[in-house]
C-alpha atoms as a PDB file:
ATOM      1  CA  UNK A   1       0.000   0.000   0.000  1.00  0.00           C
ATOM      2  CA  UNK A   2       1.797   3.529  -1.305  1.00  0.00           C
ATOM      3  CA  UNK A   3       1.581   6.077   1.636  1.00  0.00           C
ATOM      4  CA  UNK A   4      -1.442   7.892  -0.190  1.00  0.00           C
ATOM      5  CA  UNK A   5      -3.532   4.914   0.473  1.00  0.00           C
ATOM      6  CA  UNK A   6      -2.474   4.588   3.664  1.00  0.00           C
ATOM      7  CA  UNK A   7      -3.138   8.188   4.359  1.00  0.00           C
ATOM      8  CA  UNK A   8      -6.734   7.184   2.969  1.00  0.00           C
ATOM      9  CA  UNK A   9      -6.898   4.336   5.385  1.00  0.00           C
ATOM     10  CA  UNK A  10      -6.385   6.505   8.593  1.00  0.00           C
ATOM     11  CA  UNK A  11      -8.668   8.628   7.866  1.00  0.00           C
ATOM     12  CA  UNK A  12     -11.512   5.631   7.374  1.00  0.00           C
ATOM     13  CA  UNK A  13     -10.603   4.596  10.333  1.00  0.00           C
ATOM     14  CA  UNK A  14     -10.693   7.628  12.418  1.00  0.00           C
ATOM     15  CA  UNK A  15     -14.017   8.265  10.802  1.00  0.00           C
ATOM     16  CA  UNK A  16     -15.014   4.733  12.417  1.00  0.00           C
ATOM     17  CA  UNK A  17     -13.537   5.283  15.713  1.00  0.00           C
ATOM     18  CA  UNK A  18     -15.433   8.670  16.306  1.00  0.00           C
ATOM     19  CA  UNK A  19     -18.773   7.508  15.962  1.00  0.00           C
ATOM     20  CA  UNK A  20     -18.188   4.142  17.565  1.00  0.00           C
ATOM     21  CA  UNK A  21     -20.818   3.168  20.169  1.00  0.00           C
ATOM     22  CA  UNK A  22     -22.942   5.988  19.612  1.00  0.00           C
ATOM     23  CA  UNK A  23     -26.662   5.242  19.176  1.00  0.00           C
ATOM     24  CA  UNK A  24     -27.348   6.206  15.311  1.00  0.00           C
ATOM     25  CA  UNK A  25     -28.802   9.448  16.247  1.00  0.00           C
ATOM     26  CA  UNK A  26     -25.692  10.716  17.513  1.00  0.00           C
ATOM     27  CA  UNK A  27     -23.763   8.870  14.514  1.00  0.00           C
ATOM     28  CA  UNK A  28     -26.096  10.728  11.691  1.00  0.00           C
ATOM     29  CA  UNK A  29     -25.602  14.360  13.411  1.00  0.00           C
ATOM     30  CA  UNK A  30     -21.793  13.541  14.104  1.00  0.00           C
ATOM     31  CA  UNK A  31     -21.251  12.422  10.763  1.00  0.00           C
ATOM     32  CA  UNK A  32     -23.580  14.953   8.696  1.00  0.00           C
ATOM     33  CA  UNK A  33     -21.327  18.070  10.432  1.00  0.00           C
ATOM     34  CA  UNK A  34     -17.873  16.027   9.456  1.00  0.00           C
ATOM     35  CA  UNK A  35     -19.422  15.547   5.962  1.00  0.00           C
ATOM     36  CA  UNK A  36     -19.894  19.542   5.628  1.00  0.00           C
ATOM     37  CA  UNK A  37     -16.759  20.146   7.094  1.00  0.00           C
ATOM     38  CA  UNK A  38     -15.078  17.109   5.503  1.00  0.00           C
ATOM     39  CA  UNK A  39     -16.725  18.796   1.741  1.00  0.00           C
ATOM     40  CA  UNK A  40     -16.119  22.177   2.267  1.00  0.00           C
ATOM     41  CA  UNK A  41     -12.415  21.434   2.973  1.00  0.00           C
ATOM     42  CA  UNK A  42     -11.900  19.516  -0.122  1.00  0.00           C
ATOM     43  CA  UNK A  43     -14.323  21.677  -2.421  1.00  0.00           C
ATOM     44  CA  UNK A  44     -11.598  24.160  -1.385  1.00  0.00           C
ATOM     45  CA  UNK A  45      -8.790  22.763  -1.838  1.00  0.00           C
ATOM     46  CA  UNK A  46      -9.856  21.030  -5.174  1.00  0.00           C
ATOM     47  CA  UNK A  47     -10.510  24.320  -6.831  1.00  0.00           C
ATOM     48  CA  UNK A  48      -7.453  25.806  -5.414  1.00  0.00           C
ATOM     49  CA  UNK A  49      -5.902  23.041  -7.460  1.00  0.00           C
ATOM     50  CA  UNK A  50      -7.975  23.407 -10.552  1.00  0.00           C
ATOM     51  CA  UNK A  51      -7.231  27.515 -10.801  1.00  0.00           C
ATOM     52  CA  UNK A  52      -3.764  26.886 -10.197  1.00  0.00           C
ATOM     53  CA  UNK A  53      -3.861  24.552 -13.206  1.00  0.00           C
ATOM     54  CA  UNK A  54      -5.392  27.415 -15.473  1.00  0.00           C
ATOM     55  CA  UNK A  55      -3.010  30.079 -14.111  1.00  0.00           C
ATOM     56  CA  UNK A  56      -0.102  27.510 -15.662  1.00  0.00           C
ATOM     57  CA  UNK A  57      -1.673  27.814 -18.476  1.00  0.00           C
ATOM     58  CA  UNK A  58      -3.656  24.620 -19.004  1.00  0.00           C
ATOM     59  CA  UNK A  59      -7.419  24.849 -21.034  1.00  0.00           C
ATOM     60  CA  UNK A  60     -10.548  23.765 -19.349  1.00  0.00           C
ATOM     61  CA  UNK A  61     -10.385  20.081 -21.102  1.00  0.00           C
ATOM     62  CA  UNK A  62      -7.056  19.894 -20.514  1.00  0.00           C
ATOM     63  CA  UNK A  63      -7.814  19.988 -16.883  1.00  0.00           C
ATOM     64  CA  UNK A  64     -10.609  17.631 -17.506  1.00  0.00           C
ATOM     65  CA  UNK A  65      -8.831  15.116 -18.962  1.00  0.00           C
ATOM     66  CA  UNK A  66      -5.689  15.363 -16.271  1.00  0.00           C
ATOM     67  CA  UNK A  67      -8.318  15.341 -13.294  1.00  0.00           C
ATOM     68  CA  UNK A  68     -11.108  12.740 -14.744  1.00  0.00           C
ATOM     69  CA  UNK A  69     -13.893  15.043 -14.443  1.00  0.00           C
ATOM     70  CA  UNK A  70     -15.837  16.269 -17.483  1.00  0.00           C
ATOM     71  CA  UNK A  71     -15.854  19.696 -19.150  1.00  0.00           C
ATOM     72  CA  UNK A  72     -18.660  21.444 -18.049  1.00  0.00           C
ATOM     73  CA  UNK A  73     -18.033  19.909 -13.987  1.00  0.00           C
ATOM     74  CA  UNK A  74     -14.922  22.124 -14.758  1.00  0.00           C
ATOM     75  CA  UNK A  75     -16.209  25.092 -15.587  1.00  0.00           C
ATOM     76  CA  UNK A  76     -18.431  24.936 -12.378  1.00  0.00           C
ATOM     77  CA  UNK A  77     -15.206  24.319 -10.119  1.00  0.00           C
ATOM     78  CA  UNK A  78     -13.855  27.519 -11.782  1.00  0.00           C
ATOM     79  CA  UNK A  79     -16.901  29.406 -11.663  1.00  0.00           C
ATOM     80  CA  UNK A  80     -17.664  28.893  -8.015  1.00  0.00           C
ATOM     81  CA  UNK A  81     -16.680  31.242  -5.442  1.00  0.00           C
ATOM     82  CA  UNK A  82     -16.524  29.320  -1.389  1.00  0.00           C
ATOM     83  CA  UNK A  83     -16.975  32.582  -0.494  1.00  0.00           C
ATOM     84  CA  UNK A  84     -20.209  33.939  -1.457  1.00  0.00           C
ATOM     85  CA  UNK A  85     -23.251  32.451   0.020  1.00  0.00           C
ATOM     86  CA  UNK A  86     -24.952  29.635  -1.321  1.00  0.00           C
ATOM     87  CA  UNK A  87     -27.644  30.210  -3.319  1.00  0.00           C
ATOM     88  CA  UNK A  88     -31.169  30.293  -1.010  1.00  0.00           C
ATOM     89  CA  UNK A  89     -29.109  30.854   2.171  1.00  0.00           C
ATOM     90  CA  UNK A  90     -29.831  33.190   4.442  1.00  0.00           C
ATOM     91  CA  UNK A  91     -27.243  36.378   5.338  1.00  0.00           C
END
């Protein structure tokens, strides 16, 4: 197992050992807020990655094909700003 994977692996298993013996209604609400937290974090960090591929001068399906995810999905990582509220949320 490369150390990626492994990385990968700890994290499963932290994610098990922090809801472990809860009752599931605990579980759900424990594991909803990581799953914001958890998405947020990498929606962040996966368009930091994606913009830093356009400032080097790649095109939008050249970052498509060197990430796996389509054209358009691309676009929308570009387009999106973390920072302004989502759309429907309050202020």
């Amino acid at each position: 197992m490369d150390d990626r994977a492994e990385e990968v692996q700890r994290v499963l298993d932290a994610i098990d050992a922090l809801t472990e013996g809860e009752p599931p209604e605990a579980r759900a609400k424990r594991l909803t807020d990581l799953l914001k937290s958890v998405g947020e974090k990498v929606r962040r960090e996966r368009r930091d990655a994606v913009l830093e591929m356009q400032a080097n001068g790649m095109s939008y399906r050249q970052i498509a094909d060197a990430t796996g995810v389509n054209f358009s999905r691309i676009r929308q990582i570009i387009a999106d700003d973390p920072d302004k509220p989502a759309r429907g949320a309050e202020a």
